[in-house]
N, C-alpha and C. Protein backbone atom coordinates (compact mmCIF):
# COMPACT_ATOMS: atom_id res chain seq x y z
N UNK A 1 -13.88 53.56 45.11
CA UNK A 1 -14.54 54.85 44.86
C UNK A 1 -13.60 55.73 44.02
N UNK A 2 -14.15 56.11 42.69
CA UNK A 2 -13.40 57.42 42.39
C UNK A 2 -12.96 58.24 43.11
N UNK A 3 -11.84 59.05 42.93
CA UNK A 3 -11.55 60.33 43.34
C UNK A 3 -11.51 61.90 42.46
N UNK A 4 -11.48 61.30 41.16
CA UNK A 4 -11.77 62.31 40.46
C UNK A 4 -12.95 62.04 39.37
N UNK A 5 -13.72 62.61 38.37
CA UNK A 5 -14.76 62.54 37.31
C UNK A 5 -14.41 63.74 36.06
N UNK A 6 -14.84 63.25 35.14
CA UNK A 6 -14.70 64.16 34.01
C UNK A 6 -16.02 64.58 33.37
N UNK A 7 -16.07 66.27 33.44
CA UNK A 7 -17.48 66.82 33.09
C UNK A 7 -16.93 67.72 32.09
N UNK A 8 -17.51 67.86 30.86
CA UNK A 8 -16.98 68.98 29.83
C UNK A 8 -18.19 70.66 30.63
N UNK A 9 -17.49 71.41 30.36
CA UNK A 9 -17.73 72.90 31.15
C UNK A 9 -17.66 73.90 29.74
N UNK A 10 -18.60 73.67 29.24
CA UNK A 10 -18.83 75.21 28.17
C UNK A 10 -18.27 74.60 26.72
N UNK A 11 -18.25 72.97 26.86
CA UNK A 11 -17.56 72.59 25.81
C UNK A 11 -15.85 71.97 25.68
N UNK A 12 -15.33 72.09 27.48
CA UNK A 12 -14.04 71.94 27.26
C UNK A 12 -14.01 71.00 28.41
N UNK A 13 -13.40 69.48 28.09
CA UNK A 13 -13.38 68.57 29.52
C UNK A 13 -12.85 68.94 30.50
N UNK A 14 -12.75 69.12 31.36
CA UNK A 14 -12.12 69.09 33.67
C UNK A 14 -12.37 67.77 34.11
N UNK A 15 -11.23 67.81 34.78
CA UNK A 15 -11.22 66.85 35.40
C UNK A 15 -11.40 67.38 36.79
N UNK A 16 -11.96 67.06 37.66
CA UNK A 16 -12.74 67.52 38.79
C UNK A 16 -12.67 66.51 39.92
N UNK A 17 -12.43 66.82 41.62
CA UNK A 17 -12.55 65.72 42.47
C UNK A 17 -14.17 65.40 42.60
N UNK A 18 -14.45 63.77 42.89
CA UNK A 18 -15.45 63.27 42.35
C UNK A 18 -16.49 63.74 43.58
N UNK A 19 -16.18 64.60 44.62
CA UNK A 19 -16.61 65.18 45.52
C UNK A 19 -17.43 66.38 44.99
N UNK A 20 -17.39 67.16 43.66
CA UNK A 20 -17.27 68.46 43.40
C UNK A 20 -19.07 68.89 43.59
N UNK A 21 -19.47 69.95 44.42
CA UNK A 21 -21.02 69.98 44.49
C UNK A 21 -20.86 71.52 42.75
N UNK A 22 -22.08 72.09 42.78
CA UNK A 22 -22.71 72.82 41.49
C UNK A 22 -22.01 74.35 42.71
N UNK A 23 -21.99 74.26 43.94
CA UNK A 23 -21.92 75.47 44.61
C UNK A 23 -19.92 75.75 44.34
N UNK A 24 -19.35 74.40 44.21
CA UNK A 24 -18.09 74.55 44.15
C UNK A 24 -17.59 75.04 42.63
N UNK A 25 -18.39 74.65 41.48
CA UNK A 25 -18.16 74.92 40.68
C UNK A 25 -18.44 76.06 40.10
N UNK A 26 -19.28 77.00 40.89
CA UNK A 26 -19.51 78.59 40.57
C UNK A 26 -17.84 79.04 41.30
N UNK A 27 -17.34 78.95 41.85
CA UNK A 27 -16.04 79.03 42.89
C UNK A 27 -14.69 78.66 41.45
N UNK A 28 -15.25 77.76 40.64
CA UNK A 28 -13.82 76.96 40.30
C UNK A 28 -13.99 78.26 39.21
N UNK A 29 -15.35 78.26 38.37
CA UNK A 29 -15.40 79.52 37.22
C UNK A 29 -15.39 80.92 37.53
N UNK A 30 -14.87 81.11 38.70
CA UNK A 30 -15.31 82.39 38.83
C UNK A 30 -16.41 83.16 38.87
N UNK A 31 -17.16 82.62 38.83
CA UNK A 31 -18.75 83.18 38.98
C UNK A 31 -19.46 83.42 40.08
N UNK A 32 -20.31 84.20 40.22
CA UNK A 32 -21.24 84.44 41.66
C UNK A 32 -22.29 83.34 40.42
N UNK A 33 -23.28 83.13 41.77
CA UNK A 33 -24.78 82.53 41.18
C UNK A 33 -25.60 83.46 40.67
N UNK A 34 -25.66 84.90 41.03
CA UNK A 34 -25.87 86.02 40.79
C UNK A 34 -26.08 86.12 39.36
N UNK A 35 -24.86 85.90 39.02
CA UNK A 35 -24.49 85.99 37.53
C UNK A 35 -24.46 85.22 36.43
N UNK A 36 -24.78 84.28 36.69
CA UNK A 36 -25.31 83.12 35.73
C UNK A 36 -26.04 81.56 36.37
N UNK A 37 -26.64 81.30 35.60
CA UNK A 37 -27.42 79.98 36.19
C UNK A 37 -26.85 78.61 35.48
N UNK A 38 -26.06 77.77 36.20
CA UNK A 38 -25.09 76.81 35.34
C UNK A 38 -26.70 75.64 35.62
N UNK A 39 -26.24 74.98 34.47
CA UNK A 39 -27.23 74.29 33.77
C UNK A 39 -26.61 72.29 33.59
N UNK A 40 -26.62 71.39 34.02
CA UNK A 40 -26.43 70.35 33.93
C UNK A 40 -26.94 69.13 33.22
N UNK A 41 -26.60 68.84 32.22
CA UNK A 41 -26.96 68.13 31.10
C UNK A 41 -28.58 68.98 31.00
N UNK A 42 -28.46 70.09 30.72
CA UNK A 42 -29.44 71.09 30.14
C UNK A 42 -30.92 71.50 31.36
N UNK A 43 -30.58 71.09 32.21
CA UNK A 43 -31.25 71.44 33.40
C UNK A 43 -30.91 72.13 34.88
N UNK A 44 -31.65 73.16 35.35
CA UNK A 44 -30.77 73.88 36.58
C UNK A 44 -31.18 72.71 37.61
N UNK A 45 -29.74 72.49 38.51
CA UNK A 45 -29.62 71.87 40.19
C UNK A 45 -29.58 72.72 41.16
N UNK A 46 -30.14 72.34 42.21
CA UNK A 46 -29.54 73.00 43.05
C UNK A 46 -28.45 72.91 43.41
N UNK A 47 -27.76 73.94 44.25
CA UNK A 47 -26.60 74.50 44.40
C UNK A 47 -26.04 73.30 45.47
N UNK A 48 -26.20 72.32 46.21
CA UNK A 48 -25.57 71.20 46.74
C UNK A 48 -25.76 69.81 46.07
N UNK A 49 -26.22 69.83 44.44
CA UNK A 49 -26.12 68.75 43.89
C UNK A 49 -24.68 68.37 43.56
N UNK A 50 -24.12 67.13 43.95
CA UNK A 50 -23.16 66.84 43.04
C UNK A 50 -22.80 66.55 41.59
N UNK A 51 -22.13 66.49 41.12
CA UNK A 51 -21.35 66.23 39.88
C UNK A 51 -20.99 65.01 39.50
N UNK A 52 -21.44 64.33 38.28
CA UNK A 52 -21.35 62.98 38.10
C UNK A 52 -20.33 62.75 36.66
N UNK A 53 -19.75 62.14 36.40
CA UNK A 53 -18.77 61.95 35.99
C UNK A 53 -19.66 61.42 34.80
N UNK A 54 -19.20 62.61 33.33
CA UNK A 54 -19.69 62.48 31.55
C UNK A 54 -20.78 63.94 32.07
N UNK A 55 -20.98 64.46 33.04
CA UNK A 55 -21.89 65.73 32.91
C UNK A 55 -21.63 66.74 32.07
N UNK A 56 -22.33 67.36 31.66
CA UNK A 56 -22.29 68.47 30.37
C UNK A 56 -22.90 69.64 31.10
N UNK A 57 -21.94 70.51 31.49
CA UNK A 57 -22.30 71.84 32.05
C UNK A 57 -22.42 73.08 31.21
N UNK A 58 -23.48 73.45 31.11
CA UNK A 58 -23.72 74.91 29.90
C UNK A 58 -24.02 76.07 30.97
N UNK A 59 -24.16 77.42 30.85
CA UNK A 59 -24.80 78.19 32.13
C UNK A 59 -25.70 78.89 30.89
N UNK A 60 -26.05 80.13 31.59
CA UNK A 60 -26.95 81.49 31.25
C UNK A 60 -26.58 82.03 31.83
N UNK A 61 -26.10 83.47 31.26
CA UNK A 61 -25.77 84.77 32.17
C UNK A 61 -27.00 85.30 32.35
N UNK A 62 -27.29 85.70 33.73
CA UNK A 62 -28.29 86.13 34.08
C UNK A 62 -28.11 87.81 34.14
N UNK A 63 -28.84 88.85 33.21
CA UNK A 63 -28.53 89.96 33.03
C UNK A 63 -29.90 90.98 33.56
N UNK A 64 -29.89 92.23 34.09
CA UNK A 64 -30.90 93.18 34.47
C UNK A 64 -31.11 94.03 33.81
N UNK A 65 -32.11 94.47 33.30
CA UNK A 65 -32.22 95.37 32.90
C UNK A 65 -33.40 96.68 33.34
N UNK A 66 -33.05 97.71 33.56
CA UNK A 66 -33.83 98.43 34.02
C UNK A 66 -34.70 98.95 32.96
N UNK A 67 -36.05 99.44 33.35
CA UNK A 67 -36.92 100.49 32.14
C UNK A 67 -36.22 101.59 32.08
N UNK A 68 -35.88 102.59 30.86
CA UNK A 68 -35.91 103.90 30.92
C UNK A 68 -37.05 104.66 30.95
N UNK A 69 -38.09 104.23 31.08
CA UNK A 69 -39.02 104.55 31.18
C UNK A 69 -40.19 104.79 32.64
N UNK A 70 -40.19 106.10 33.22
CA UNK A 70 -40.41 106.45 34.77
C UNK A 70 -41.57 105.70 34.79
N UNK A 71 -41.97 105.01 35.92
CA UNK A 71 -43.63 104.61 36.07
C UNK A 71 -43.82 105.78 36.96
N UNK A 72 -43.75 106.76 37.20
CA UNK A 72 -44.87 107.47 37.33
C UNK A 72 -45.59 108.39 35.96
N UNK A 73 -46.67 108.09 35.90
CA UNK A 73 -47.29 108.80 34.99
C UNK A 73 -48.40 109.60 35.78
């Protein structure tokens, strides 16, 4: 069994234990889930999928925006 896998992350290879779930890797980038939706060979996982060794991780920052505009009329 492996112990480690290699996934490129935004374009740059990691080497990663071959254990690593999508919830650990918001943890390794610094990210809440909040704040972006990481994307795996161009599709969202859920957050206890593992990580397979040649994966291509891209995200989306997930951003809010409010109306300036009151709904009450």
């Amino acid at each position: 069994m492996r112990k480690t896998i290699k996934v490129s992350i935004g374009g740059e290879e990691r080497t990663l234990p071959a254990n690593t779930q999508l919830s650990d890797l918001y943890k390794i980038l610094g990210f809440s889930k909040w704040e972006i939706l990481l994307l795996i060979n161009g599709k969202p996982r859920s957050d206890d999928s593992y990580l397979e060794d040649g994966d291509l991780v891209t995200w989306l920052r997930i951003t809010l925006h409010e109306s300036p505009v009151s709904e009450s009329r």
